[in-house]
N, C-alpha and C. Protein backbone atom coordinates (compact mmCIF):
# COMPACT_ATOMS: atom_id res chain seq x y z
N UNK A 1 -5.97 44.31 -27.42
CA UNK A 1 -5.68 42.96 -27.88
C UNK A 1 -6.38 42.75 -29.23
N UNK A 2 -5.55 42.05 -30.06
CA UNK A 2 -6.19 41.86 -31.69
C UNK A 2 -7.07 40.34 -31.30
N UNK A 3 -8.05 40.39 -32.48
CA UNK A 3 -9.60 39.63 -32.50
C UNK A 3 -8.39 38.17 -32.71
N UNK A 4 -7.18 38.10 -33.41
CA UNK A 4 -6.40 37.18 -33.46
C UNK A 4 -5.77 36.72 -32.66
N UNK A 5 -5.17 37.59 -31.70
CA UNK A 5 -4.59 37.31 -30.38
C UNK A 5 -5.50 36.37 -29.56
N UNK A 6 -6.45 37.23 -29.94
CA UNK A 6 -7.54 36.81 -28.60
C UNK A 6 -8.02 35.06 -28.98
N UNK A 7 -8.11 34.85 -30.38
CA UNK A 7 -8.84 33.64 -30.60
C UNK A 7 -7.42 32.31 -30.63
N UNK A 8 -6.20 32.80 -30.59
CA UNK A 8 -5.01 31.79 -30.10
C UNK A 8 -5.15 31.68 -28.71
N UNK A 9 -5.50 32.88 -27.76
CA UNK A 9 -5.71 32.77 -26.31
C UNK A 9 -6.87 31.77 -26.21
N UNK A 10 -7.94 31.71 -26.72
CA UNK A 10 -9.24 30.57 -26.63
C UNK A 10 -8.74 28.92 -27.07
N UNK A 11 -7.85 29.41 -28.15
CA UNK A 11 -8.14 28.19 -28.22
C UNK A 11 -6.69 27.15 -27.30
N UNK A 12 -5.82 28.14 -26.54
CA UNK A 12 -4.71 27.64 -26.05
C UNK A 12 -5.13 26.92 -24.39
N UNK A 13 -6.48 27.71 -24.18
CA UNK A 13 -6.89 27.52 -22.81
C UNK A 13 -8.01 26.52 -22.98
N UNK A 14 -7.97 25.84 -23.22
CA UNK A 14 -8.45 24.51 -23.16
C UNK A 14 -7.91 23.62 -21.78
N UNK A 15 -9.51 23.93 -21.18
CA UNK A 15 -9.61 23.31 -19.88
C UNK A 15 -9.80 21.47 -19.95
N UNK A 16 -9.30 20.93 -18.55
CA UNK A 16 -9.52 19.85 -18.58
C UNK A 16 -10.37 19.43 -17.48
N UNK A 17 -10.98 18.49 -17.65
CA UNK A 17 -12.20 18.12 -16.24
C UNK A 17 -11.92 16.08 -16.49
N UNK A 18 -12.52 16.06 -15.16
CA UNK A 18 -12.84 14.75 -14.78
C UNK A 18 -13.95 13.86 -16.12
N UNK A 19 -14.06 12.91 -16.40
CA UNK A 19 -15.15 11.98 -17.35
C UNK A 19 -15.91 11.50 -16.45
N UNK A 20 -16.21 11.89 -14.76
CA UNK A 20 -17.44 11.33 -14.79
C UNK A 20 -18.38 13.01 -13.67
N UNK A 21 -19.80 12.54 -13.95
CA UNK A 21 -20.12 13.27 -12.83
C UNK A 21 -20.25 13.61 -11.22
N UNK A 22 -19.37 14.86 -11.24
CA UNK A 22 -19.49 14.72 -9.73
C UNK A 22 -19.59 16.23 -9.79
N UNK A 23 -20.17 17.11 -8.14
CA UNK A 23 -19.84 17.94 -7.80
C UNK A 23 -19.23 19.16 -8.92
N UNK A 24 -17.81 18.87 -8.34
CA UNK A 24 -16.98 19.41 -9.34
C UNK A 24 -15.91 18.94 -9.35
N UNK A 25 -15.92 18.72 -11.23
CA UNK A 25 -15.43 18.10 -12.03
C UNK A 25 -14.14 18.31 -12.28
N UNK A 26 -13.45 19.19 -11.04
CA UNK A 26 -12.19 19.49 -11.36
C UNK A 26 -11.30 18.67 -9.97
N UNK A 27 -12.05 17.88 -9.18
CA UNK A 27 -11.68 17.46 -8.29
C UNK A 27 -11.63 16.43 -8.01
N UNK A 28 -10.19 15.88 -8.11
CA UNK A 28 -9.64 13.94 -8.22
C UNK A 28 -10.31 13.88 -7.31
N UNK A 29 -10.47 14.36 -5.72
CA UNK A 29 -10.58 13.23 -4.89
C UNK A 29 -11.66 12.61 -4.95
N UNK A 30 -12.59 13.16 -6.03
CA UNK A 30 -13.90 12.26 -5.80
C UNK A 30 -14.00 11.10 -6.56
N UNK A 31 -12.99 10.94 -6.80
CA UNK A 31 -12.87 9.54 -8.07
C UNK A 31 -12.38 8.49 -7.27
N UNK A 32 -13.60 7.40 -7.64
CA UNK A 32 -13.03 6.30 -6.49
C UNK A 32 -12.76 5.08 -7.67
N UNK A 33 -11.91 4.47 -7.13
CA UNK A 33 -11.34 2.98 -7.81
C UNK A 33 -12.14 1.79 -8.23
N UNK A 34 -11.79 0.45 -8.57
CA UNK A 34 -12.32 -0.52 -8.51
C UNK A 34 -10.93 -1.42 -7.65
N UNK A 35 -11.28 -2.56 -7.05
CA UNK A 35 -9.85 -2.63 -5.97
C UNK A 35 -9.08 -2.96 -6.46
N UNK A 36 -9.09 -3.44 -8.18
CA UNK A 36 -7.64 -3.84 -8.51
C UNK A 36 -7.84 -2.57 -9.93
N UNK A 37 -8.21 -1.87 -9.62
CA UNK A 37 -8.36 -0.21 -10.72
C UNK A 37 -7.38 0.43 -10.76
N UNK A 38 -6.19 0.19 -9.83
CA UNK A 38 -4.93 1.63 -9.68
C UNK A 38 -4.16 1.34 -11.37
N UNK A 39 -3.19 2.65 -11.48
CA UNK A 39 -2.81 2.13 -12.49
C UNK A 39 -1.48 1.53 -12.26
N UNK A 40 -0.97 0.45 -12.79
CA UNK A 40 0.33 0.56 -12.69
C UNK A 40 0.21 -1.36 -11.83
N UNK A 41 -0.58 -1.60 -11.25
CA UNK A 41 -0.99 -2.36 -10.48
C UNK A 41 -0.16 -4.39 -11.66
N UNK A 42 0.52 -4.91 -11.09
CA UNK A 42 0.16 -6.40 -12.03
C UNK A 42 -1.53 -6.84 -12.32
N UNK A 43 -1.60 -7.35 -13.07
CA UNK A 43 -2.69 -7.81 -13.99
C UNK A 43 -1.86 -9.43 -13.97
N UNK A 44 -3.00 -10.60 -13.75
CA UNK A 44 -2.71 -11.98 -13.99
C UNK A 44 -3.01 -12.14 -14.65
N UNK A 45 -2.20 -13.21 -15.56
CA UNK A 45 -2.64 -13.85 -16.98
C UNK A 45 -3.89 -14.28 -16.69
N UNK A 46 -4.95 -14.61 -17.76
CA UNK A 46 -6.28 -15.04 -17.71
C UNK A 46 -6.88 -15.55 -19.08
N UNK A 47 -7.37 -16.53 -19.30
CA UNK A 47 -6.94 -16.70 -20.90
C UNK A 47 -6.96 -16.42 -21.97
N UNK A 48 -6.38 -15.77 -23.22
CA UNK A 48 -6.28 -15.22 -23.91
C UNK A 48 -5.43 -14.04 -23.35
N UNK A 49 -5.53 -13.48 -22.21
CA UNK A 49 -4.80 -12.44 -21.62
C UNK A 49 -3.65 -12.68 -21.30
N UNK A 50 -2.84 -11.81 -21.43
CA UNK A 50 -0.89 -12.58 -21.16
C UNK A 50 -1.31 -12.07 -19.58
N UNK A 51 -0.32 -12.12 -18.50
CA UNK A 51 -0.20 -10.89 -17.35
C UNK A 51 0.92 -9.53 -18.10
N UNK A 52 0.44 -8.49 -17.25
CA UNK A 52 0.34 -7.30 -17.64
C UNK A 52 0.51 -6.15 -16.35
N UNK A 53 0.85 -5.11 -16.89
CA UNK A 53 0.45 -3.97 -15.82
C UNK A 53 -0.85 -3.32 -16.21
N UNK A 54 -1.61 -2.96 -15.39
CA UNK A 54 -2.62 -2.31 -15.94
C UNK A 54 -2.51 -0.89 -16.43
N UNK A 55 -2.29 -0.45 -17.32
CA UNK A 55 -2.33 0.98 -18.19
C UNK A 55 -2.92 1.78 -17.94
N UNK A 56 -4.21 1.73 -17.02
CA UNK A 56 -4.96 3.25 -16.42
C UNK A 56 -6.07 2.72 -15.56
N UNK A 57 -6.99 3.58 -15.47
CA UNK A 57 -7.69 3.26 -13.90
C UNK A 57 -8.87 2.99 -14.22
N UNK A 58 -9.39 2.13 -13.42
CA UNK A 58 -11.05 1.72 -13.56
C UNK A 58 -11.66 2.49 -12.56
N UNK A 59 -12.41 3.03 -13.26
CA UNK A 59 -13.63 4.18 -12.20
C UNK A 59 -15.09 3.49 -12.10
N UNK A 60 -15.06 3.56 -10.39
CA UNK A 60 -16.21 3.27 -10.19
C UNK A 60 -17.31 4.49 -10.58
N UNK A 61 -18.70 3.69 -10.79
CA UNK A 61 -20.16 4.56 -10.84
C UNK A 61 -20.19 5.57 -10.01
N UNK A 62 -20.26 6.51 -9.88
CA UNK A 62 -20.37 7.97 -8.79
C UNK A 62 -21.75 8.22 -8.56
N UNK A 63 -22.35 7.61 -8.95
CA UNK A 63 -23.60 7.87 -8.00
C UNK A 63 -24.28 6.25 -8.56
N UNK A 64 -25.44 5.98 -7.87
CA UNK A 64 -26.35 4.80 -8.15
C UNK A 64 -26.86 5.09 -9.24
N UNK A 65 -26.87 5.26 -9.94
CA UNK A 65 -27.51 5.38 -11.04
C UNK A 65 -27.00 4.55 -12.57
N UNK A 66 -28.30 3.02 -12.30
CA UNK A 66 -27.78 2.15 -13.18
C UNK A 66 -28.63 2.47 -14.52
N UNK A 67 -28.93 3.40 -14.56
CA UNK A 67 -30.19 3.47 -16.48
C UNK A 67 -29.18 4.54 -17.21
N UNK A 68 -28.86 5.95 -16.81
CA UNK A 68 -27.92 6.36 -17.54
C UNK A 68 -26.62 7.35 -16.88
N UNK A 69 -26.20 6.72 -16.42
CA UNK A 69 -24.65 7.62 -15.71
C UNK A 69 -23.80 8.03 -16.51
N UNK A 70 -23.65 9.33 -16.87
CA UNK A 70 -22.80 9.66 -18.19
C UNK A 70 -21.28 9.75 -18.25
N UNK A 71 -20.97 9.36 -19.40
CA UNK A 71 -19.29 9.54 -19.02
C UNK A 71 -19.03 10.85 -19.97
N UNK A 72 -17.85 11.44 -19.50
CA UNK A 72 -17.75 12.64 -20.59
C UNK A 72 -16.19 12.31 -20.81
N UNK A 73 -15.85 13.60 -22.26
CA UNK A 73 -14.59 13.84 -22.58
C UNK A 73 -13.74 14.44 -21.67
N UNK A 74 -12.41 14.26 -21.01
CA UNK A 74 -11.91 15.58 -20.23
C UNK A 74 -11.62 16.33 -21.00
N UNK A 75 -11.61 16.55 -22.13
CA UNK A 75 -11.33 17.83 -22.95
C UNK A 75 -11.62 17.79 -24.47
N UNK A 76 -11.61 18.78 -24.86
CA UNK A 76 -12.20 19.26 -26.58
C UNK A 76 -11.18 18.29 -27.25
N UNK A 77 -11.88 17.50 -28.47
CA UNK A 77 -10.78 16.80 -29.11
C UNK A 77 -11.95 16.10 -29.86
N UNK A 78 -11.23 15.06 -30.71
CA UNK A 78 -11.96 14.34 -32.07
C UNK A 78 -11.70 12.94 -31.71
N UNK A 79 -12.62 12.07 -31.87
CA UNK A 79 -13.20 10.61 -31.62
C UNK A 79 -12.13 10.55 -33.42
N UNK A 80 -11.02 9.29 -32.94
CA UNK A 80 -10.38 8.59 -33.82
C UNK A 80 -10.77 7.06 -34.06
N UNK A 81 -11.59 6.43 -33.29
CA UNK A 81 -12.14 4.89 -32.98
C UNK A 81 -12.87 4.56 -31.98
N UNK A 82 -13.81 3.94 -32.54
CA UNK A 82 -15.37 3.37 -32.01
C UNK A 82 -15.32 2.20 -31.91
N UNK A 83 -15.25 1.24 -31.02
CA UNK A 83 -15.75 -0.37 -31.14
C UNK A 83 -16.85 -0.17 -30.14
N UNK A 84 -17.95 -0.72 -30.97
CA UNK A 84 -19.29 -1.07 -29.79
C UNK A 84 -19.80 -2.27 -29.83
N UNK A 85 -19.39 -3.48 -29.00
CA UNK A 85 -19.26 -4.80 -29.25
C UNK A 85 -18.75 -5.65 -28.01
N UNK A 86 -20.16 -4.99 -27.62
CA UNK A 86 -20.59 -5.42 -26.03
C UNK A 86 -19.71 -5.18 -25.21
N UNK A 87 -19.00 -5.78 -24.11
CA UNK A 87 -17.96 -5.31 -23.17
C UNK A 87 -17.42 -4.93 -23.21
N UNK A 88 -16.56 -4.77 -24.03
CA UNK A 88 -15.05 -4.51 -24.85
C UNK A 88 -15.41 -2.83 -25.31
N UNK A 89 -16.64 -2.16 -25.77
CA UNK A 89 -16.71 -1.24 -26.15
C UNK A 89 -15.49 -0.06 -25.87
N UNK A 90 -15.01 0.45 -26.56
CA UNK A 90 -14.46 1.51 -26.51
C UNK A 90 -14.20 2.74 -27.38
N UNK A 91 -14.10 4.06 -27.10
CA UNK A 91 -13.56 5.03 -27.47
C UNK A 91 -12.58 5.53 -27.38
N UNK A 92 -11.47 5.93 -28.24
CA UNK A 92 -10.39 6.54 -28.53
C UNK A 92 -10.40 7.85 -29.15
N UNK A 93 -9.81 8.72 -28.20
CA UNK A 93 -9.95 10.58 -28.36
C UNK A 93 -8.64 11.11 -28.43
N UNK A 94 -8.58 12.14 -30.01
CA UNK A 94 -7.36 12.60 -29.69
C UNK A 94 -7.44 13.73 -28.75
N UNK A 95 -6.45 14.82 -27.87
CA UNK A 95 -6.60 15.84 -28.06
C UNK A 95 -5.56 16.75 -28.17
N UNK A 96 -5.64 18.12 -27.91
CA UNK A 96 -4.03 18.90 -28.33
C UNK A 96 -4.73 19.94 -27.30
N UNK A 97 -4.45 20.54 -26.04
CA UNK A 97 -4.00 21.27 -25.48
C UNK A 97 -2.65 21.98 -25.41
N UNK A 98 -2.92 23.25 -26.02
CA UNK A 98 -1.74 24.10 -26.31
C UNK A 98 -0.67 23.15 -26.75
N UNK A 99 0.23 23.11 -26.36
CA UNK A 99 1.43 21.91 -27.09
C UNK A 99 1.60 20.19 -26.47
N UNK A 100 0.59 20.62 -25.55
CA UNK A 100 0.96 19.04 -25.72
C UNK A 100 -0.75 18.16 -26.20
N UNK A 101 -0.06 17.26 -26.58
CA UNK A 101 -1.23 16.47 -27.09
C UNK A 101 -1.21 15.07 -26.94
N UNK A 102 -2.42 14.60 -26.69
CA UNK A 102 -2.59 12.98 -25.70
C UNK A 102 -3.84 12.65 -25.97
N UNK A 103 -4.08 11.10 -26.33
CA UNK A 103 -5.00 10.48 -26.51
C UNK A 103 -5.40 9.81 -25.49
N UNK A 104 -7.09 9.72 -25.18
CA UNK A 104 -8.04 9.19 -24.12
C UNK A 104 -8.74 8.19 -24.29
N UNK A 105 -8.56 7.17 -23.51
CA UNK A 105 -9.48 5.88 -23.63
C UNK A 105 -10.37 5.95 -22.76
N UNK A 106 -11.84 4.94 -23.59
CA UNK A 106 -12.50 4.62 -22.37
C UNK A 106 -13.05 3.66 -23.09
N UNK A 107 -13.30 2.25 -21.91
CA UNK A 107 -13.83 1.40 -22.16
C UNK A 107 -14.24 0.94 -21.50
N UNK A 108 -15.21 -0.26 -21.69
CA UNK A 108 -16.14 -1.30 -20.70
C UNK A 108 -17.28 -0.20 -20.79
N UNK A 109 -17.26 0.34 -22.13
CA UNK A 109 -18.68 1.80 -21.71
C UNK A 109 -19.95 1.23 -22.71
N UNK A 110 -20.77 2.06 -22.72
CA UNK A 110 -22.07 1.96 -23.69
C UNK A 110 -23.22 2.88 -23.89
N UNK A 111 -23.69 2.70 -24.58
CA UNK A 111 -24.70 3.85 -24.78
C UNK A 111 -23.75 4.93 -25.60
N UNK A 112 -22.91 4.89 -26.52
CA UNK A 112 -22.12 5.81 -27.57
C UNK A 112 -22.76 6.14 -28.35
N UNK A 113 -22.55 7.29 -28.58
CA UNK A 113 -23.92 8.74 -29.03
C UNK A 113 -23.03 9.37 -29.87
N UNK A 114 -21.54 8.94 -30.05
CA UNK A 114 -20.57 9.89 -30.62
C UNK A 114 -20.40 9.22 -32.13
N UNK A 115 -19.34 9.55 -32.87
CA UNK A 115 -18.79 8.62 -34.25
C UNK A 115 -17.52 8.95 -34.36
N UNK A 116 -16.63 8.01 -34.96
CA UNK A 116 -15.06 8.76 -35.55
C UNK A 116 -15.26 10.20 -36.27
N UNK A 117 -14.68 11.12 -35.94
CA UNK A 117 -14.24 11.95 -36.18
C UNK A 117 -15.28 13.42 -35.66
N UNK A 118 -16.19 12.81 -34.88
CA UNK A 118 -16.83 13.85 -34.35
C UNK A 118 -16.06 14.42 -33.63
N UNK A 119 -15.77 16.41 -32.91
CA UNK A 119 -15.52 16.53 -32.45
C UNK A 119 -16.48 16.40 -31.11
N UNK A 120 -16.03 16.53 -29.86
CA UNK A 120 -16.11 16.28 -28.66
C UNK A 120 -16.00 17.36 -27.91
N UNK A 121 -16.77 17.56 -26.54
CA UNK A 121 -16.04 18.35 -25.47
C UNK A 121 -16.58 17.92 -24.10
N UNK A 122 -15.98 18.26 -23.00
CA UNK A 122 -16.37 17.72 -21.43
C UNK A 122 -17.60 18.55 -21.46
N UNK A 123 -18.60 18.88 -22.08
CA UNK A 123 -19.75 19.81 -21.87
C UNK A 123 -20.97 18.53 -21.69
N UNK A 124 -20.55 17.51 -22.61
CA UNK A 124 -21.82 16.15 -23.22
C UNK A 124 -21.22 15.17 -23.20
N UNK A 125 -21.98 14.29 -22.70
CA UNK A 125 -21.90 12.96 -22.24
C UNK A 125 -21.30 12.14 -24.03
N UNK A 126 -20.24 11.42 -23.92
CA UNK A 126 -20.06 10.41 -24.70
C UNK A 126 -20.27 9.23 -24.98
N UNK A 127 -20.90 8.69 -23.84
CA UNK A 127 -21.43 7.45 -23.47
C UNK A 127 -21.32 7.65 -22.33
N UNK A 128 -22.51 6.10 -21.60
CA UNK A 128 -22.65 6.03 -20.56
C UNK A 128 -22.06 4.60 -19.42
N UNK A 129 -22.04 4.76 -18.40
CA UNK A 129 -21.72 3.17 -17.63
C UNK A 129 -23.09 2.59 -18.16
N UNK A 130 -22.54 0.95 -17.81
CA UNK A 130 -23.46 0.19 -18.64
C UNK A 130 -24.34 0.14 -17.35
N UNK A 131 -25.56 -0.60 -17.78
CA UNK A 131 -26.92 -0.25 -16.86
C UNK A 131 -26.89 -1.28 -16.43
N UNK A 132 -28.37 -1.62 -16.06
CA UNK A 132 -28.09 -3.58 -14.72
C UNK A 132 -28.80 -4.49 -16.06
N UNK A 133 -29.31 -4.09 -17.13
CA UNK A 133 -29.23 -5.22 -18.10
C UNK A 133 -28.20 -5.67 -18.68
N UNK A 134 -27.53 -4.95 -18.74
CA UNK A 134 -25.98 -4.97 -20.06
C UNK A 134 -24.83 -5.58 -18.86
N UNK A 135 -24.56 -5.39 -17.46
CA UNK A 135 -24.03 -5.65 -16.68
C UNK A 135 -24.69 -7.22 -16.13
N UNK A 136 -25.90 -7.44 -16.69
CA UNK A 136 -26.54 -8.99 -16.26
C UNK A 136 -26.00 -9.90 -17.71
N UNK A 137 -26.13 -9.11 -18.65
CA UNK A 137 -25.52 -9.85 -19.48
C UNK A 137 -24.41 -10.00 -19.87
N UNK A 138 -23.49 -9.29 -19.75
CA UNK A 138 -21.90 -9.14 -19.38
C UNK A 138 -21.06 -9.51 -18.33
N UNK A 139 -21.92 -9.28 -17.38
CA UNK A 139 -21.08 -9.95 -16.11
C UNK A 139 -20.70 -7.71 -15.12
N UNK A 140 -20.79 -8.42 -14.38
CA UNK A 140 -20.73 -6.96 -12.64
C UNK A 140 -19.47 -6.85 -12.66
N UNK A 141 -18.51 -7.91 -13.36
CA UNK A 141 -17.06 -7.13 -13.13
C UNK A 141 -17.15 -5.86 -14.29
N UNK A 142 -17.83 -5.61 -15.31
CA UNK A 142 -17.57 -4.21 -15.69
C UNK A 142 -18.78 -3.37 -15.19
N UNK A 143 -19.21 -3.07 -13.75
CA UNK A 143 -19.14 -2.11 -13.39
C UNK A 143 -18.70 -0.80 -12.67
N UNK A 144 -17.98 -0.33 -13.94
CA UNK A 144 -16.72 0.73 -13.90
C UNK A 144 -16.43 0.83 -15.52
N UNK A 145 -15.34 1.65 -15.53
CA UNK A 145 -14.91 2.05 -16.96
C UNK A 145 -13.72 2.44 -16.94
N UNK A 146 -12.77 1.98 -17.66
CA UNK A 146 -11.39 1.93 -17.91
C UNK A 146 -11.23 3.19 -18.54
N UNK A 147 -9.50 3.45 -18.16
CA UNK A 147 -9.85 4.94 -18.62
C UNK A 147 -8.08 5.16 -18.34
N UNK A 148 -7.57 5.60 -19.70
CA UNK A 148 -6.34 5.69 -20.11
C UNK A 148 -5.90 7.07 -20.78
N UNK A 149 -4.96 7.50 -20.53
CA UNK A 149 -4.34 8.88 -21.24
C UNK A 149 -2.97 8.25 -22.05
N UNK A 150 -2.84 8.46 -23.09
CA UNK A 150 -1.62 7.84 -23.88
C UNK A 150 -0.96 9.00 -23.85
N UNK A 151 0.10 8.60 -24.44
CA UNK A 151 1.81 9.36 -24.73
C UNK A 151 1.81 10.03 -26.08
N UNK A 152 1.58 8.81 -26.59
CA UNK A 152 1.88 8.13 -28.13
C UNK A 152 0.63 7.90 -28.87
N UNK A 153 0.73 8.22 -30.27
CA UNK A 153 -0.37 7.93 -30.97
C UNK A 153 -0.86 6.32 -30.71
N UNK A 154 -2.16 6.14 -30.84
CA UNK A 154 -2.64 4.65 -30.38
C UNK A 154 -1.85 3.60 -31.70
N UNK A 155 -2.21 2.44 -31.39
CA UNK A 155 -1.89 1.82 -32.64
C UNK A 155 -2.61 1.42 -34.09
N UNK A 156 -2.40 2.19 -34.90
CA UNK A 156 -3.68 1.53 -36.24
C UNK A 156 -4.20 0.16 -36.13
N UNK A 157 -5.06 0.08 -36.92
CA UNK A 157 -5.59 -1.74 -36.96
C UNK A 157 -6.02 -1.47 -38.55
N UNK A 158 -5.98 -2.28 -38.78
CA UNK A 158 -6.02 -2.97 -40.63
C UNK A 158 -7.48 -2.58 -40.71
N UNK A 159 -8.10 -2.31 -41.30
CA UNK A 159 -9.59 -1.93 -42.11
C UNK A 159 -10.38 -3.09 -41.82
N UNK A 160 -11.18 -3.29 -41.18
CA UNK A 160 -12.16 -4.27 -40.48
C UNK A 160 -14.13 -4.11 -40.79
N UNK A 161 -14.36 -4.51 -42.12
CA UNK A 161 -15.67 -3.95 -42.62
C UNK A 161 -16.64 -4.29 -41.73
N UNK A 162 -16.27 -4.94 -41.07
CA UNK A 162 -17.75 -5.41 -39.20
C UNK A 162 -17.22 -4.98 -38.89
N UNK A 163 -16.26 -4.16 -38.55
CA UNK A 163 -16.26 -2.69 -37.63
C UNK A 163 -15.17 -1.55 -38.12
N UNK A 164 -16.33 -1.18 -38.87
CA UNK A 164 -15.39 -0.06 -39.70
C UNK A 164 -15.24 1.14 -38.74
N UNK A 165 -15.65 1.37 -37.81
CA UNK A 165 -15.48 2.67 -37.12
C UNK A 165 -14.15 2.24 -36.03
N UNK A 166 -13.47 1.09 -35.76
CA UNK A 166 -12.16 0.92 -34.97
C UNK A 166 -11.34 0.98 -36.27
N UNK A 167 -10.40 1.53 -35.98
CA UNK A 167 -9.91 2.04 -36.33
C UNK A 167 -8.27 2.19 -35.86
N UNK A 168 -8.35 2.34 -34.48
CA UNK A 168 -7.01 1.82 -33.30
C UNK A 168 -7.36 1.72 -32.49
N UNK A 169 -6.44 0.97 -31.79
CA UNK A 169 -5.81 0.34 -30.43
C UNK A 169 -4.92 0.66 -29.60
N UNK A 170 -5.22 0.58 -28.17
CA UNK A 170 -4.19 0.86 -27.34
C UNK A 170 -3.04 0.07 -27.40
N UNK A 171 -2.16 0.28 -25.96
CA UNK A 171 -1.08 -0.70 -25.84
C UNK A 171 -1.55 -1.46 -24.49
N UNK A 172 -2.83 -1.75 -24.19
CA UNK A 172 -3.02 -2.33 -23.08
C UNK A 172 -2.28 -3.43 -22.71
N UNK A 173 -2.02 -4.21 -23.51
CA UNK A 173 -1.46 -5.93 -23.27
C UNK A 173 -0.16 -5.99 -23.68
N UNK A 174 0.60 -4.53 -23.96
CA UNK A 174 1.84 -5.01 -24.42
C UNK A 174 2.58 -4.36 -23.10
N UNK A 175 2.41 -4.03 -21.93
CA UNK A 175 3.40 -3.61 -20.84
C UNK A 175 3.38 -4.57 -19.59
N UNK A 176 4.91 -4.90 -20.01
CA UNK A 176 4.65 -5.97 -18.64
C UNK A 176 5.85 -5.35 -18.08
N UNK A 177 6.59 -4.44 -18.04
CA UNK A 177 7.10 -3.79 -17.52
C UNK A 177 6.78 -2.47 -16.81
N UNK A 178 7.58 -1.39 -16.02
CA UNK A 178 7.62 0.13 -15.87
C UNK A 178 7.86 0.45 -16.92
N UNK A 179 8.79 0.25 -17.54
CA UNK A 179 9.73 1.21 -18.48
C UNK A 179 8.75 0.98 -20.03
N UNK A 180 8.09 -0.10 -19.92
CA UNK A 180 7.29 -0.33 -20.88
C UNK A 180 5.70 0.60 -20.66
N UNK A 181 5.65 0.53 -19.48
CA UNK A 181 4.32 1.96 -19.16
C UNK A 181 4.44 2.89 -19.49
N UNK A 182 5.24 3.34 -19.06
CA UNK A 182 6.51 4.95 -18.93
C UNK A 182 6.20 5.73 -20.36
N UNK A 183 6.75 4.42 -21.19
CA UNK A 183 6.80 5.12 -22.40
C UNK A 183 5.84 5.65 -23.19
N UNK A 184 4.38 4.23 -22.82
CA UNK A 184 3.25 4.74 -23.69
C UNK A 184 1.77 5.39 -22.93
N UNK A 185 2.18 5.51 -21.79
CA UNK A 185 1.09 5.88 -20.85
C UNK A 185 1.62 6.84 -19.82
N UNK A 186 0.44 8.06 -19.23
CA UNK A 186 0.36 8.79 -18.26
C UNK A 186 -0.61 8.41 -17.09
N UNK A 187 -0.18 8.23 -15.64
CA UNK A 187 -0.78 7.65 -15.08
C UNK A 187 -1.79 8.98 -14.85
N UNK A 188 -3.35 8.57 -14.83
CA UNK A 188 -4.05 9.33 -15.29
C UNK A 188 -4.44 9.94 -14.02
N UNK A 189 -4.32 9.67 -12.49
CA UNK A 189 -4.83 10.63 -11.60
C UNK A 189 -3.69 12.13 -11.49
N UNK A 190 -2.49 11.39 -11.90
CA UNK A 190 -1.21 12.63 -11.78
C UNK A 190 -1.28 13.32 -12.53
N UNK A 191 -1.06 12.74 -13.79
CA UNK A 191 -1.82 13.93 -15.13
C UNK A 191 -2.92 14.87 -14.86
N UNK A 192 -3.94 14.36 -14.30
CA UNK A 192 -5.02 15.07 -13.73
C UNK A 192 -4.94 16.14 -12.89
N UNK A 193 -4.22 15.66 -11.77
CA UNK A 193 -4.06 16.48 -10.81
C UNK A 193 -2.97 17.73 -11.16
N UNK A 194 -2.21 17.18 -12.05
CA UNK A 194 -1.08 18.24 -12.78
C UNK A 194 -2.11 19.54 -13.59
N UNK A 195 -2.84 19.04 -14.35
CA UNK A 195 -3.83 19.70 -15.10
C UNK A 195 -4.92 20.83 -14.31
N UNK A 196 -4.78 19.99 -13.02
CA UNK A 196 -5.92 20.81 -11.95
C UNK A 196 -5.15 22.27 -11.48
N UNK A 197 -4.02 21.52 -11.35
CA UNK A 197 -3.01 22.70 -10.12
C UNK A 197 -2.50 23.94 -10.90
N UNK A 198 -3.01 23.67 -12.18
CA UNK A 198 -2.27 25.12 -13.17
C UNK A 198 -3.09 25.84 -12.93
C-alpha cells in the first residue's frame, strides 16, 4: 500500500462517538433524555418563542457531576460559531466524514475552551454542562444540553462586533412542520446509531 493510499484511508475513517461521557462512547443506550428532549416532539409557543418541533435532543448529565462534566465533539471537524452569553451559549461544528458532511450543535453549554475555526476532535472536552452556580443563575431547566446534527449548512448572521465569534445559526424556530425537519435536520439518536452499526 502507497504512504498516499494509506493517508486517504486515515483520513476517510473518521470515527464517530457520543458528546458526552460514558462507559463507551459508542453506545446510544446510555444516553438518557430530558422528558420533553426527544427530537421531533411539539414545542409550545412561549414568549418570544413561536411553537415549534424540537430539532434535536436534550441530554441529560451522565453522571452527578455538577463542577465539570465534559461535553465532547462526535467527530474531527472545525468550530464555525461561538456564542457564550449565558444560557443560550452555543457551538456550531462543521464536519466531513468521507462524503458526507454535517454540522453539530450544542447548546445550553459552558465552560468553552474552543474558538471559531479551531479544529476539534471527540478526544477533548469542548465545553462543559453548566455547574449548580450557572444553573442557580439561569434557572435547572438547562440542566442538559441541546444537541443537533444538521443537513444543511447553518444559517449566516450579519457581523455582530459584541459577538464577533457567532457567526451562524441554526434552524431551530423555523420547523413547525415534518417536512420542514426532514429537510434541515437528522434525528440525532438514528444518525448515531447508523454511524455505530458500520
Amino acid at each position: 500500500m502507497s504512504w498516499q493510499f494509506f493517508v486517504l484511508v486515515s483520513v476517510f475513517s473518521i470515527e464517530i462517538f457520543l458528546p458526552i461521557r460514558t462507559d463507551d462512547r459508542k453506545t446510544i443506550e446510555r444516553v438518557e433524555l430530558t422528558e420533553i428532549g426527544k427530537f421531533a416532539i411539539p414545542r409550545r409557543a412561549r414568549p418570544t418563542v413561536p411553537a415549534h418541533l424540537h430539532t434535536g435532543i436534550d441530554i441529560k448529565r451522565p453522571h452527578q457531576n455538577y463542577v465539570n462534566e465534559p461535553i465532547f465533539a462526535v467527530a474531527e471537524g472545525t468550530v464555525i460559531s461561538k456564542r457564550d452569553d449565558g444560557a443560550y451559549a452555543q457551538l456550531i461544528i462543521e464536519h466531513q466524514v468521507g462524503k458526507l458532511r454535517f454540522w453539530t450543535v450544542y447548546e445550553h453549554i459552558a465552560g468553552l475552551n474552543v474558538s471559531v475555526h479551531d479544529r476539534v476532535t471527540p478526544a477533548r472536552p469542548i465545553a462543559r454542562f453548566m455547574n449548580k452556580e450557572e444553573l442557580n443563575k439561569y434557572g435547572w431547566q438547562f440542566d442538559h444540553f441541546h444537541f443537533e446534527i444538521l443537513k444543511v449548512a447553518p444559517i449566516p448572521l450579519k457581523f455582530d462586533p459584541a459577538k464577533p465569534q457567532r457567526l451562524f445559526n441554526s434552524y431551530s424556530l423555523v420547523c413547525y412542520s415534518k417536512s420542514d425537519l426532514d429537510k434541515y435536520f437528522y434525528d440525532p439518536l438514528t444518525f448515531l446509531r447508523k454511524q455505530f452499526n458500520h
